[in-house]
C-alpha atoms as a PDB file:
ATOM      1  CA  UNK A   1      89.115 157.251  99.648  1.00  0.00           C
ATOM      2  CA  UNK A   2      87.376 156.649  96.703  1.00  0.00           C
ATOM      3  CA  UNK A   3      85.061 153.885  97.876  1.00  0.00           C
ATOM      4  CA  UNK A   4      83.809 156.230 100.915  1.00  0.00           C
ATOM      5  CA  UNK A   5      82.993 159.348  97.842  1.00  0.00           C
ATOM      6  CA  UNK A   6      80.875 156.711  96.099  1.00  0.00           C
ATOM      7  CA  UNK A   7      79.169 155.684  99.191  1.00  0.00           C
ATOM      8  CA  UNK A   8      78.763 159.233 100.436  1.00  0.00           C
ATOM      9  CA  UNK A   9      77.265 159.885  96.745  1.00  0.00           C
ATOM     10  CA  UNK A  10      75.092 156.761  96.990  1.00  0.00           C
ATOM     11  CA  UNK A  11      73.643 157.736 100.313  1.00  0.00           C
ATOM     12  CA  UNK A  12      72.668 161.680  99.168  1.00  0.00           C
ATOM     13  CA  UNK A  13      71.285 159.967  96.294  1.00  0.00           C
ATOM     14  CA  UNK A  14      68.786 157.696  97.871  1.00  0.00           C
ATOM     15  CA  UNK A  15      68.134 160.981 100.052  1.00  0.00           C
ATOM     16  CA  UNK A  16      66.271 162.740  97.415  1.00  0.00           C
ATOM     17  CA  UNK A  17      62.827 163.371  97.257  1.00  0.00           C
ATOM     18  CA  UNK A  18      60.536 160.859  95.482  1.00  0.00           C
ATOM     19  CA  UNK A  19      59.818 163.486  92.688  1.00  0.00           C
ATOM     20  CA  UNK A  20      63.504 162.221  91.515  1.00  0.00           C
ATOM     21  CA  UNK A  21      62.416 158.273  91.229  1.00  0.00           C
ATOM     22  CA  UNK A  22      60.107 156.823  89.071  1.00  0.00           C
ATOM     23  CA  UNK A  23      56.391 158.009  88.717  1.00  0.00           C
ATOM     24  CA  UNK A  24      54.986 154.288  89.195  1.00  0.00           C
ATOM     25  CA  UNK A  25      55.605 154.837  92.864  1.00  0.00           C
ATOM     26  CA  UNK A  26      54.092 158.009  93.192  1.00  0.00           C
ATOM     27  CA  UNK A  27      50.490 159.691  92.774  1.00  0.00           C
ATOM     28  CA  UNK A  28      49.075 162.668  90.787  1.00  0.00           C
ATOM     29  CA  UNK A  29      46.120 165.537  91.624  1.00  0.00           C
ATOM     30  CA  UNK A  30      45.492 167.828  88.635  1.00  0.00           C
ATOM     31  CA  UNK A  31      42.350 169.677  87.006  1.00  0.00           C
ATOM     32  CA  UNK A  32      40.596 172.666  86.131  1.00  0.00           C
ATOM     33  CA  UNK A  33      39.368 175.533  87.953  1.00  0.00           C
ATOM     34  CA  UNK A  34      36.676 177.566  86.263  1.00  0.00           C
ATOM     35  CA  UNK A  35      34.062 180.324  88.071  1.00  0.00           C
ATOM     36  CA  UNK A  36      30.828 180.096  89.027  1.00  0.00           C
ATOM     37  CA  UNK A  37      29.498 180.187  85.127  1.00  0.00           C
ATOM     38  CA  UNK A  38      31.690 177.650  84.167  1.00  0.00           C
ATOM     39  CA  UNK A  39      34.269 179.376  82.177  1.00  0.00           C
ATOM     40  CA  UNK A  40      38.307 178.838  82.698  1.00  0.00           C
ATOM     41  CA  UNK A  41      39.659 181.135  85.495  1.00  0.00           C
ATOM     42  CA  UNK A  42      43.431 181.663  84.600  1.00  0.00           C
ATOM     43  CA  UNK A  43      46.596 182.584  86.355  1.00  0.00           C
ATOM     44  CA  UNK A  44      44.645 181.116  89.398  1.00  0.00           C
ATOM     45  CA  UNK A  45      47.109 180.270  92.577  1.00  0.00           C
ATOM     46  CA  UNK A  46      46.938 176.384  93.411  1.00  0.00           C
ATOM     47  CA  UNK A  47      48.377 175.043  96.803  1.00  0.00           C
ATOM     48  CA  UNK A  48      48.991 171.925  97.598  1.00  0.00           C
ATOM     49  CA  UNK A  49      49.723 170.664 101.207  1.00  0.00           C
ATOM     50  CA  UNK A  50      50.824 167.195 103.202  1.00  0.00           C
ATOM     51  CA  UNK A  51      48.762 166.473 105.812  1.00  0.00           C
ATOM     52  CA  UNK A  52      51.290 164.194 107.238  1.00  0.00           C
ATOM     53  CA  UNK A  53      54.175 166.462 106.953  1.00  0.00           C
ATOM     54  CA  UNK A  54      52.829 169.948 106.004  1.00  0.00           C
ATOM     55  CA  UNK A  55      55.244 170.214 102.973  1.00  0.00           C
ATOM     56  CA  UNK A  56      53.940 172.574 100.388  1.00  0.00           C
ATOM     57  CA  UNK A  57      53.962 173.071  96.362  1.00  0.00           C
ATOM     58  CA  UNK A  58      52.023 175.652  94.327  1.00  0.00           C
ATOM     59  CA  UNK A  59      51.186 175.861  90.556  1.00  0.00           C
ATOM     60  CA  UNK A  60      49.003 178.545  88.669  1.00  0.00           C
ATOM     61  CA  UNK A  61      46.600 177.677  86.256  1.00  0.00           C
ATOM     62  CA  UNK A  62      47.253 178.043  82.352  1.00  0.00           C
ATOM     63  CA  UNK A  63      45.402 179.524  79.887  1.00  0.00           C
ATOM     64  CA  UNK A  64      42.684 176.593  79.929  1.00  0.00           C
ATOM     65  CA  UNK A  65      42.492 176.461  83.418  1.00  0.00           C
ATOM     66  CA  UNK A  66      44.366 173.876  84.420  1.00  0.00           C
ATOM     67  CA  UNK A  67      46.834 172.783  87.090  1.00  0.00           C
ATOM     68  CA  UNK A  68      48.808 170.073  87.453  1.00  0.00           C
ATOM     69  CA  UNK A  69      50.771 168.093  90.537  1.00  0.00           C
ATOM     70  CA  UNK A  70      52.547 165.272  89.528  1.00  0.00           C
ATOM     71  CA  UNK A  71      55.162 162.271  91.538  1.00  0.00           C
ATOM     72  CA  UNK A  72      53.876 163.633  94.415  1.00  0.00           C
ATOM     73  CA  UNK A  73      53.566 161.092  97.559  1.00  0.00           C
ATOM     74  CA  UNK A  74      50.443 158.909  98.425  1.00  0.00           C
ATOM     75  CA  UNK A  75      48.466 160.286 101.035  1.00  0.00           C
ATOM     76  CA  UNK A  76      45.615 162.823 102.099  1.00  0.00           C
ATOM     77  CA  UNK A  77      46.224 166.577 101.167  1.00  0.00           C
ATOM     78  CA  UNK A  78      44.631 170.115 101.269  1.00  0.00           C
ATOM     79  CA  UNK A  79      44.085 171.850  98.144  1.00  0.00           C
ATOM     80  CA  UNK A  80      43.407 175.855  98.356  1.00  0.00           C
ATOM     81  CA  UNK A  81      43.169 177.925  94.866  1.00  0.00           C
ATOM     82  CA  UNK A  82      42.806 181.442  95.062  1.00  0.00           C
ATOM     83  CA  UNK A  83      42.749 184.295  92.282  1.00  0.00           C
ATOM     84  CA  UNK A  84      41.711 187.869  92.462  1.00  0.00           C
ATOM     85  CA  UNK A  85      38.218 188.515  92.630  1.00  0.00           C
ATOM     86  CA  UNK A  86      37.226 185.190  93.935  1.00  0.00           C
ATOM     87  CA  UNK A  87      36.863 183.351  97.391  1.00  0.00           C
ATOM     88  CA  UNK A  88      39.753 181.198  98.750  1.00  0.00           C
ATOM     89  CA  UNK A  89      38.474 178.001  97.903  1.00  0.00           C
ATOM     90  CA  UNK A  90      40.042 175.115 100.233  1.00  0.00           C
ATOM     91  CA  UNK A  91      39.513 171.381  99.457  1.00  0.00           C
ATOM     92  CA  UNK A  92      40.546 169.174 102.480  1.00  0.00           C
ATOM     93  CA  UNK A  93      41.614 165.463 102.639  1.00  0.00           C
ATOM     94  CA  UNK A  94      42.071 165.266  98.855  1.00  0.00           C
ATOM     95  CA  UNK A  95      43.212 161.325  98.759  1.00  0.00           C
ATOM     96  CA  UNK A  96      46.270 160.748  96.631  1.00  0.00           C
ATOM     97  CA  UNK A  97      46.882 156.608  95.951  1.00  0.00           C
ATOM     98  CA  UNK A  98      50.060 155.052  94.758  1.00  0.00           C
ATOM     99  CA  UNK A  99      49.978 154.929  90.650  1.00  0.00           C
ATOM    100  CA  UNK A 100      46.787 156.659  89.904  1.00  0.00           C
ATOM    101  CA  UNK A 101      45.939 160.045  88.794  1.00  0.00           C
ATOM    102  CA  UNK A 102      43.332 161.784  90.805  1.00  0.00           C
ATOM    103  CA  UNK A 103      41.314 164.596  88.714  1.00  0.00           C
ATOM    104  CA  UNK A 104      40.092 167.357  91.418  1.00  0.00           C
ATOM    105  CA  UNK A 105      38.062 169.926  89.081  1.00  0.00           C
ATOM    106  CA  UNK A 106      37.442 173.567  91.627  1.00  0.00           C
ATOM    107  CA  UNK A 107      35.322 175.709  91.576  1.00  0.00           C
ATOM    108  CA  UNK A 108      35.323 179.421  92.687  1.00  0.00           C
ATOM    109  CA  UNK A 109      32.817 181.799  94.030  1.00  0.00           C
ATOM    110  CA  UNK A 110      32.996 185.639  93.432  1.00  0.00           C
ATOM    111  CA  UNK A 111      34.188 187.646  96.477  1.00  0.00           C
ATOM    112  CA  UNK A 112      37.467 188.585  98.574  1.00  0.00           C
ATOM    113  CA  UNK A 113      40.283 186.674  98.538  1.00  0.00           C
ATOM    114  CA  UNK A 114      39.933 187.436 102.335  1.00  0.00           C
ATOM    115  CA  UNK A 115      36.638 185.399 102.132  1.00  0.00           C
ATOM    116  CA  UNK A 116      37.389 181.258 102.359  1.00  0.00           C
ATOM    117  CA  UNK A 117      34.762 178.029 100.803  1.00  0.00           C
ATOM    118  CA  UNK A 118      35.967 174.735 102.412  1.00  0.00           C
ATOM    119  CA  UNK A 119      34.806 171.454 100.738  1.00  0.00           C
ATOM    120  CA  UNK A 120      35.886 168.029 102.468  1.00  0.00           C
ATOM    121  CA  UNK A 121      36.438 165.520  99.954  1.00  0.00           C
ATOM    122  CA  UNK A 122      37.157 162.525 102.504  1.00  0.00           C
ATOM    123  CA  UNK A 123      35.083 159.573 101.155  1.00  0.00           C
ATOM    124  CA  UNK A 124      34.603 160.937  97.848  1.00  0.00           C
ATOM    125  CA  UNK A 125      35.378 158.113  95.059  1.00  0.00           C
ATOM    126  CA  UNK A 126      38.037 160.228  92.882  1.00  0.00           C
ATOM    127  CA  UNK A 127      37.349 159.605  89.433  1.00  0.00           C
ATOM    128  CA  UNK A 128      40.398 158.828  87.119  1.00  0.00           C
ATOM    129  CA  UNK A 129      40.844 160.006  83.568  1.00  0.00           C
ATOM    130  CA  UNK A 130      43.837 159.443  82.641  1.00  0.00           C
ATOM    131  CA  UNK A 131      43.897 155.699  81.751  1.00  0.00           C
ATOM    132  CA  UNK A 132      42.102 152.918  81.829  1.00  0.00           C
ATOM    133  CA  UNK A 133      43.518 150.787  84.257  1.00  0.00           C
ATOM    134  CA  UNK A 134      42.062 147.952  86.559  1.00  0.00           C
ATOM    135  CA  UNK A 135      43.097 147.389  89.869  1.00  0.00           C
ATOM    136  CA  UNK A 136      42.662 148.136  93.543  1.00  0.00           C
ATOM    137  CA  UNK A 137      44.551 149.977  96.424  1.00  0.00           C
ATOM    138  CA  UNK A 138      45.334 148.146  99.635  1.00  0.00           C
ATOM    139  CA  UNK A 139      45.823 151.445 102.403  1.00  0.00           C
ATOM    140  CA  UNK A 140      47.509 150.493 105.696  1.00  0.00           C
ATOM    141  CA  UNK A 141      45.007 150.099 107.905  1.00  0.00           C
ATOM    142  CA  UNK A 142      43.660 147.158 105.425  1.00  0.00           C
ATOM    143  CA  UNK A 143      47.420 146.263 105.684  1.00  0.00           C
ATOM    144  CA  UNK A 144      47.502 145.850 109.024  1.00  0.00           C
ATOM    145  CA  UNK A 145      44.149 144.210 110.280  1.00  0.00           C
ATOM    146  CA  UNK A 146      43.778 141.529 107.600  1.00  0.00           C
ATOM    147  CA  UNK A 147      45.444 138.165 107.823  1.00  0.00           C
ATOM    148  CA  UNK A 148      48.810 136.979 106.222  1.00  0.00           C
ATOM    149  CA  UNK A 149      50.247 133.682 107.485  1.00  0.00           C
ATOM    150  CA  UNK A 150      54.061 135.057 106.861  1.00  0.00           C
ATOM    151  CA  UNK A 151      52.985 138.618 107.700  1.00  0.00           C
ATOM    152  CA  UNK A 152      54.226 139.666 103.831  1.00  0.00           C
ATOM    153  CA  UNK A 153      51.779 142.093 102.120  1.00  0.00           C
ATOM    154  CA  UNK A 154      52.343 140.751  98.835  1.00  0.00           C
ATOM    155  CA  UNK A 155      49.831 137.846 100.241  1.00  0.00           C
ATOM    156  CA  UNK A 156      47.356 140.186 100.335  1.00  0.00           C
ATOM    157  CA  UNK A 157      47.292 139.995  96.055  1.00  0.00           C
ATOM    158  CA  UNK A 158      44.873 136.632  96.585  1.00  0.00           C
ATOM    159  CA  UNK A 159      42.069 139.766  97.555  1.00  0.00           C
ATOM    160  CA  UNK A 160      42.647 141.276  94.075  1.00  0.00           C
ATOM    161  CA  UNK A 161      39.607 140.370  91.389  1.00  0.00           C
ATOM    162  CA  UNK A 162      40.785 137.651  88.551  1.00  0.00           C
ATOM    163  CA  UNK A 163      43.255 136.224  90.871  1.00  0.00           C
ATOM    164  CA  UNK A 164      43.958 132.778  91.981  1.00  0.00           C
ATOM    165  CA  UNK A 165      45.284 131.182  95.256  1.00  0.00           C
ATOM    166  CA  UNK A 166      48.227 130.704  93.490  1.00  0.00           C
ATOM    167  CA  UNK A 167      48.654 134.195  91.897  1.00  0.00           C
ATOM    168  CA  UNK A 168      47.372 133.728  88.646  1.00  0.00           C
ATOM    169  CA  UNK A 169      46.237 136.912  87.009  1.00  0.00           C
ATOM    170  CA  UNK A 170      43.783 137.539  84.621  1.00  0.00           C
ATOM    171  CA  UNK A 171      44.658 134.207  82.754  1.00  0.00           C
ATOM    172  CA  UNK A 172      48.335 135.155  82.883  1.00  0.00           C
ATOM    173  CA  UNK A 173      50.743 132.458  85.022  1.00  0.00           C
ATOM    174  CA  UNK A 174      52.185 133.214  88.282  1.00  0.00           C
ATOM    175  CA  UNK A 175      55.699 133.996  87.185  1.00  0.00           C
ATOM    176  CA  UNK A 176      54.505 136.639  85.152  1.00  0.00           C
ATOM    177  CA  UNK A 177      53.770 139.270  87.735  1.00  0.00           C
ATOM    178  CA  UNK A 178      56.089 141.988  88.412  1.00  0.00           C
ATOM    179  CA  UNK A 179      56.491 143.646  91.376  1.00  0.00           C
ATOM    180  CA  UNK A 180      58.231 147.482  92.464  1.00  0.00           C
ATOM    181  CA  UNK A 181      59.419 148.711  95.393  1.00  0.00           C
ATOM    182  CA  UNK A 182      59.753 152.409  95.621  1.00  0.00           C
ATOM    183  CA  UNK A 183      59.784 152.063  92.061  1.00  0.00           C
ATOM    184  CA  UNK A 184      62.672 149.959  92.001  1.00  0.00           C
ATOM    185  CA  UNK A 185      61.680 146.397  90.497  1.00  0.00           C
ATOM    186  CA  UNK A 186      62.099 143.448  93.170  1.00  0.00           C
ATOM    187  CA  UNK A 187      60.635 140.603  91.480  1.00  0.00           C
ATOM    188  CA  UNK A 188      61.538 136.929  92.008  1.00  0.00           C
ATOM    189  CA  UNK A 189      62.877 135.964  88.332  1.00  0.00           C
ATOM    190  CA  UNK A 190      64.760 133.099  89.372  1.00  0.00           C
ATOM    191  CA  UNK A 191      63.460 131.689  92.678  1.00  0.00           C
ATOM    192  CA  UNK A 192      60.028 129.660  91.217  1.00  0.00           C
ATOM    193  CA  UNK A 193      58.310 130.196  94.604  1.00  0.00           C
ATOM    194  CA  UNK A 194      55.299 131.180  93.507  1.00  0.00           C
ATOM    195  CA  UNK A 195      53.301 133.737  92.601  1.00  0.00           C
ATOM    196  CA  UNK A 196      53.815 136.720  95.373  1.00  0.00           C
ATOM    197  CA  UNK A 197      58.052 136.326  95.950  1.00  0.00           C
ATOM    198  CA  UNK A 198      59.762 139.313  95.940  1.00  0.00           C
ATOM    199  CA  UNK A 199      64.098 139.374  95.998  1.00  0.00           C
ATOM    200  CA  UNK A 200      63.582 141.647  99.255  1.00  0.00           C
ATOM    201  CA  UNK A 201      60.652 140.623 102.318  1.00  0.00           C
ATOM    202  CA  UNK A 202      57.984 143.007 102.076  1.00  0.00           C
ATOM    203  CA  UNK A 203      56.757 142.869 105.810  1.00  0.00           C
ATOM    204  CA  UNK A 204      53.307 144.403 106.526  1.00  0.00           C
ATOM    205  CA  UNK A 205      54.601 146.678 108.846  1.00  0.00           C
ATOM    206  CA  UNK A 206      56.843 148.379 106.789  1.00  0.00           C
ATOM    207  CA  UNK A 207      54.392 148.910 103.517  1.00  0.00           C
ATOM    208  CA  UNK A 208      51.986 151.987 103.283  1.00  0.00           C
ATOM    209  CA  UNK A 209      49.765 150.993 100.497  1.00  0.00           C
ATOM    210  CA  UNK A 210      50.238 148.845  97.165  1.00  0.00           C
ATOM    211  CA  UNK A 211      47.919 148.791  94.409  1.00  0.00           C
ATOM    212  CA  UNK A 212      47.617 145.629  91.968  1.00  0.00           C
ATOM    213  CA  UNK A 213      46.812 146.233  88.288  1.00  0.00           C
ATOM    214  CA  UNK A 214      45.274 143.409  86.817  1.00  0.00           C
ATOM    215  CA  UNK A 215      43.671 144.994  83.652  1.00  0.00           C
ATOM    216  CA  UNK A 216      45.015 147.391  81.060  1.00  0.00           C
ATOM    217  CA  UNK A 217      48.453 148.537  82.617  1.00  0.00           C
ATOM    218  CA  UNK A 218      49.786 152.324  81.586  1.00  0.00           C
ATOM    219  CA  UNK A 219      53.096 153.197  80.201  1.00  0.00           C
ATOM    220  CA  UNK A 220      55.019 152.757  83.455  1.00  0.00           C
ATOM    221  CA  UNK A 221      54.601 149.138  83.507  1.00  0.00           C
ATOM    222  CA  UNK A 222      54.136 146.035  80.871  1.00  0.00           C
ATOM    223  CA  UNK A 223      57.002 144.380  81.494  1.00  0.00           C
ATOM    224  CA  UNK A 224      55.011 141.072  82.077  1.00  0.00           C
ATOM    225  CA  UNK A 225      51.886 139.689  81.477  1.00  0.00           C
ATOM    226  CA  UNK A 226      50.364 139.245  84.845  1.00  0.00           C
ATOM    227  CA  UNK A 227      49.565 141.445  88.019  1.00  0.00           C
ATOM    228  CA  UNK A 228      51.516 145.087  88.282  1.00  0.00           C
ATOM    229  CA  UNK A 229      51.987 145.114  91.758  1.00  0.00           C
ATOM    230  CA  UNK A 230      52.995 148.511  92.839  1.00  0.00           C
ATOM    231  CA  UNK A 231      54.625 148.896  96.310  1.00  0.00           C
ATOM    232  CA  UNK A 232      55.230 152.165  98.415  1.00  0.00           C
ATOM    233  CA  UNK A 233      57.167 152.180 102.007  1.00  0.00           C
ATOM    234  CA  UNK A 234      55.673 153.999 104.781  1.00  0.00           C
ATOM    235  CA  UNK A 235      57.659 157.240 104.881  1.00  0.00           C
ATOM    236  CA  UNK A 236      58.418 159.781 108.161  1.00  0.00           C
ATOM    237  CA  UNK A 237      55.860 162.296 109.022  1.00  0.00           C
ATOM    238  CA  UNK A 238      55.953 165.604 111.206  1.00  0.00           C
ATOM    239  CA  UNK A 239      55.515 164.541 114.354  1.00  0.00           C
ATOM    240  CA  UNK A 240      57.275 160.943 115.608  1.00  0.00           C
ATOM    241  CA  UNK A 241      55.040 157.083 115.977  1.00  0.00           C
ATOM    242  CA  UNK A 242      56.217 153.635 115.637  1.00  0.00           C
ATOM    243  CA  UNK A 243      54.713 150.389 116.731  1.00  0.00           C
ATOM    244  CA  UNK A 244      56.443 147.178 118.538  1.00  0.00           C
ATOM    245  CA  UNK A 245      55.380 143.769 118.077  1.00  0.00           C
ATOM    246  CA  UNK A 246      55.623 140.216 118.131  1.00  0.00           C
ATOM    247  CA  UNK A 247      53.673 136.808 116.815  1.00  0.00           C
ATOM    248  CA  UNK A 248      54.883 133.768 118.152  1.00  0.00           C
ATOM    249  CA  UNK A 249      53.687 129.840 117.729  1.00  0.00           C
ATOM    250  CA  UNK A 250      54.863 126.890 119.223  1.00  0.00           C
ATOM    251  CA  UNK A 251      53.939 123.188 119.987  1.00  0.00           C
ATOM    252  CA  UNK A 252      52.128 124.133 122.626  1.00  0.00           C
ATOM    253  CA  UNK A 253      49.212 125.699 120.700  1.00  0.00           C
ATOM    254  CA  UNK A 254      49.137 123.263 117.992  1.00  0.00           C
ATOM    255  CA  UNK A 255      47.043 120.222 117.344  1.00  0.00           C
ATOM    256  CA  UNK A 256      49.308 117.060 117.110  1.00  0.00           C
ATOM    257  CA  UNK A 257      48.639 115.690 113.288  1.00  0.00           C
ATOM    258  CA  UNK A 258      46.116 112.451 112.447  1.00  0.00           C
ATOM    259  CA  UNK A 259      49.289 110.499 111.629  1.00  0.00           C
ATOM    260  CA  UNK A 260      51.142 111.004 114.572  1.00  0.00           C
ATOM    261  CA  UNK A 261      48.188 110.072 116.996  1.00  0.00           C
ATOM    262  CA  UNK A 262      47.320 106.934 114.985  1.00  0.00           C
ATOM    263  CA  UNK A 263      51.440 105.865 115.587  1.00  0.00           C
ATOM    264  CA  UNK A 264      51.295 107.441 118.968  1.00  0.00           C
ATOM    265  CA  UNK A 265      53.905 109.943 118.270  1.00  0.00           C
ATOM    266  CA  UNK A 266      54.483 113.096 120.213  1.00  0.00           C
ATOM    267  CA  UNK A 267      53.762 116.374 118.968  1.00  0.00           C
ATOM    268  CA  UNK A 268      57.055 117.549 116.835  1.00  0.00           C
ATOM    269  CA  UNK A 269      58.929 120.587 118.391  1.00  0.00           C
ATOM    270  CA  UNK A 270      57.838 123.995 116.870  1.00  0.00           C
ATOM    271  CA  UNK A 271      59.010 127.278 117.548  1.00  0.00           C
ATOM    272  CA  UNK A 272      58.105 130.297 115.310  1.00  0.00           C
ATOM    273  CA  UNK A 273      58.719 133.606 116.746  1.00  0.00           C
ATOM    274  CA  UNK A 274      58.704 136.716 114.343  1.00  0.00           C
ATOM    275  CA  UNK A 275      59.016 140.002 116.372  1.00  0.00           C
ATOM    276  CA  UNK A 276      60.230 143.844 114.911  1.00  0.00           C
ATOM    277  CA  UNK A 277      59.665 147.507 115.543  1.00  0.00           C
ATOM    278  CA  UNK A 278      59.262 150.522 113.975  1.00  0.00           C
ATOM    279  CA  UNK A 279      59.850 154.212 114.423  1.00  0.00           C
ATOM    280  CA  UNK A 280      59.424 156.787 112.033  1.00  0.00           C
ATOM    281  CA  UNK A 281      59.381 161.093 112.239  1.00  0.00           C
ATOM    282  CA  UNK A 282      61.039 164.267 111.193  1.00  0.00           C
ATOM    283  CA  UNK A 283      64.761 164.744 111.363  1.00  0.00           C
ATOM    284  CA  UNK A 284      64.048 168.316 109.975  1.00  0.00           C
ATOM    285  CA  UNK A 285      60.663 169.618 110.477  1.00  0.00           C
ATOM    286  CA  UNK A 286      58.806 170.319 107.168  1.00  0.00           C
ATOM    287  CA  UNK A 287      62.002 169.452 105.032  1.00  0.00           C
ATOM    288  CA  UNK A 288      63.352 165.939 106.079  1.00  0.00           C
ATOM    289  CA  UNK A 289      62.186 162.818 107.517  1.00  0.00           C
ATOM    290  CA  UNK A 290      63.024 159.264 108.630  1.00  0.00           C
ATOM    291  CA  UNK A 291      61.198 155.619 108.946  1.00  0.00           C
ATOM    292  CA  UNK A 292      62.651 152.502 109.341  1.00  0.00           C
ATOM    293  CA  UNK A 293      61.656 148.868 110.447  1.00  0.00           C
ATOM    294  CA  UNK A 294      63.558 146.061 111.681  1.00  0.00           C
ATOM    295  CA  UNK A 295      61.924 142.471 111.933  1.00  0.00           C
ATOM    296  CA  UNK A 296      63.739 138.736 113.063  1.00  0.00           C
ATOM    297  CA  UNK A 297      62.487 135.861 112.778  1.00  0.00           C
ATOM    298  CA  UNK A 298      63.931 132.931 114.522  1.00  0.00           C
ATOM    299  CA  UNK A 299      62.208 129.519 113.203  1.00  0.00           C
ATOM    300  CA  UNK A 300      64.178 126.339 114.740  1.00  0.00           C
ATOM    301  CA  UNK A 301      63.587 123.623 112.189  1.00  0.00           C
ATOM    302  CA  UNK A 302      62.376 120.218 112.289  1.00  0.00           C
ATOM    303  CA  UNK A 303      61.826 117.480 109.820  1.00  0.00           C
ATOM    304  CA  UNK A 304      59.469 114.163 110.158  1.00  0.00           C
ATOM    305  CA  UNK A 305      61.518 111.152 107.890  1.00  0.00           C
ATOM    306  CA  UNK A 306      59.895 108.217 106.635  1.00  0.00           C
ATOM    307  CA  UNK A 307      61.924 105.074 106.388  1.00  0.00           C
END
């Protein structure tokens, strides 16, 4: 009785919202809303909304202007400040990335709150303040269209400036990356296989987006020398999508090998078939959501001997 209480715990647990975990897997919006002159408009109304799932939080202004949403999701949102006196001011597809702090400064116009400015900030470069950091962000559709022999996105670090083939960072040696999940740490400390392992597969089509610090981590990391790989699963939105696939190789497609032709050996048997799905939407709209991904893999070994 006791064991199915923890487990019942456990699972509302893992339930909560992300706002509950650690801040390295999430993303921040703040800044400063001021009126046409430039001077600090307090008391202001700030709303922020999820594209992808039309969930909702507000904050007012303080008395220097500012507002501030922090450990919320990655993703695009709508931002919409209003005060009394002013237009309705609405700032579409605000881009939030995993571990960086986005600084969206607003500006308002005199007139009725009735009355609404909309800016679209879609392929605007938003300019961090906050730290110093160096690193890129990997979105899903770069996940998904570019090439990874085992189809694991922590692969994809060999794109990331001052790294190696081999997953040297900045200098630093492969074993000294460190790599989170969620915000849960799932590096390889024991298993020596290099320099993008992770205790739990990664597979590409269960990721969202990661970003890789090479430079200059914040507080939320500096646990090791090398890369800060930060890792965020894709995540259930309001209305349901999910993808099937399959890659498969076999003998059939491969080139026999210089040594075997020159001893007039067949082609060794290979089969490599990796297939999964996905499915992901809301359970309740606007409040709770599901994703989840199953992949299998089924690679029948063979090995050459020498003798």
């Amino acid at each position: 009785m006791k064991t199915a209480r923890f487990l019942i715990f456990l699972l509302i647990l893992s339930s909560l919202p992300n706002g509950f975990a650690q801040t390295a897997a999430t993303a921040k919006i703040s800044g400063v809303v001021t009126d046409a002159q430039g001077a600090v408009v307090q008391g202001a109304t700030v709303k922020l909304v999820n594209k992808a799932t039309k969930q909702e939080r507000t904050d007012a202004t303080n008395d220097e202007g500012r507002y501030v949403f922090a450990a919320i999701d990655p993703g695009l949102y709508d931002v919409t400040a209003t005060a009394q006196g002013f237009r309705t001011t609405l700032v579409s597809d605000v881009k939030a990335e995993i571990s960086k702090a986005a600084t969206l400064d607003i500006t308002l116009q005199p007139g009725g709150v009735g009355e609404q400015v909309t800016i679209t900030a879609a392929g605007e470069v938003q300019l961090q303040r906050e730290d110093s950091s160096i690193g890129n962000v990997i979105e899903e559709d770069r996940i998904t269209r570019l090439p990874t022999q085992q189809r694991q996105v922590t692969e994809l670090l060999r794109l990331q400036p001052l790294t190696t083939t081999n997953g040297e960072t900045a200098g630093s040696r492969f074993d000294q990356n460190t790599f989170t999940l969620d915000g849960i740490d799932v590096t390889d400390n024991v298993g020596f296989r290099g320099g993008f392992a992770t205790v739990v597969p990664t597979p590409t089509e269960s990721v969202e987006e990661f970003r890789v610090t090479v430079a200059n981590p914040n507080a939320s990391f500096g646990r090791s020398a090398g890369a800060q790989v930060v890792l965020v699963t894709k995540r259930g939105t309001g209305a349901f999508h999910g993808s099937a696939y399959e890659y498969h190789q076999n003998d059939n497609l491969n080139a026999n090998s210089w040594t075997n032709n020159r001893l007039d050996l067949d082609r060794p048997p290979l089969v490599d078939n990796r297939f999964g799905f996905s499915v992901g939407g809301p359970i309740w709209p606007e409040k709770l959501f599901f994703f989840t991904n199953y992949e299998g893999r089924r690679l029948p070994g063979t090995l050459q001997v020498n003798r």
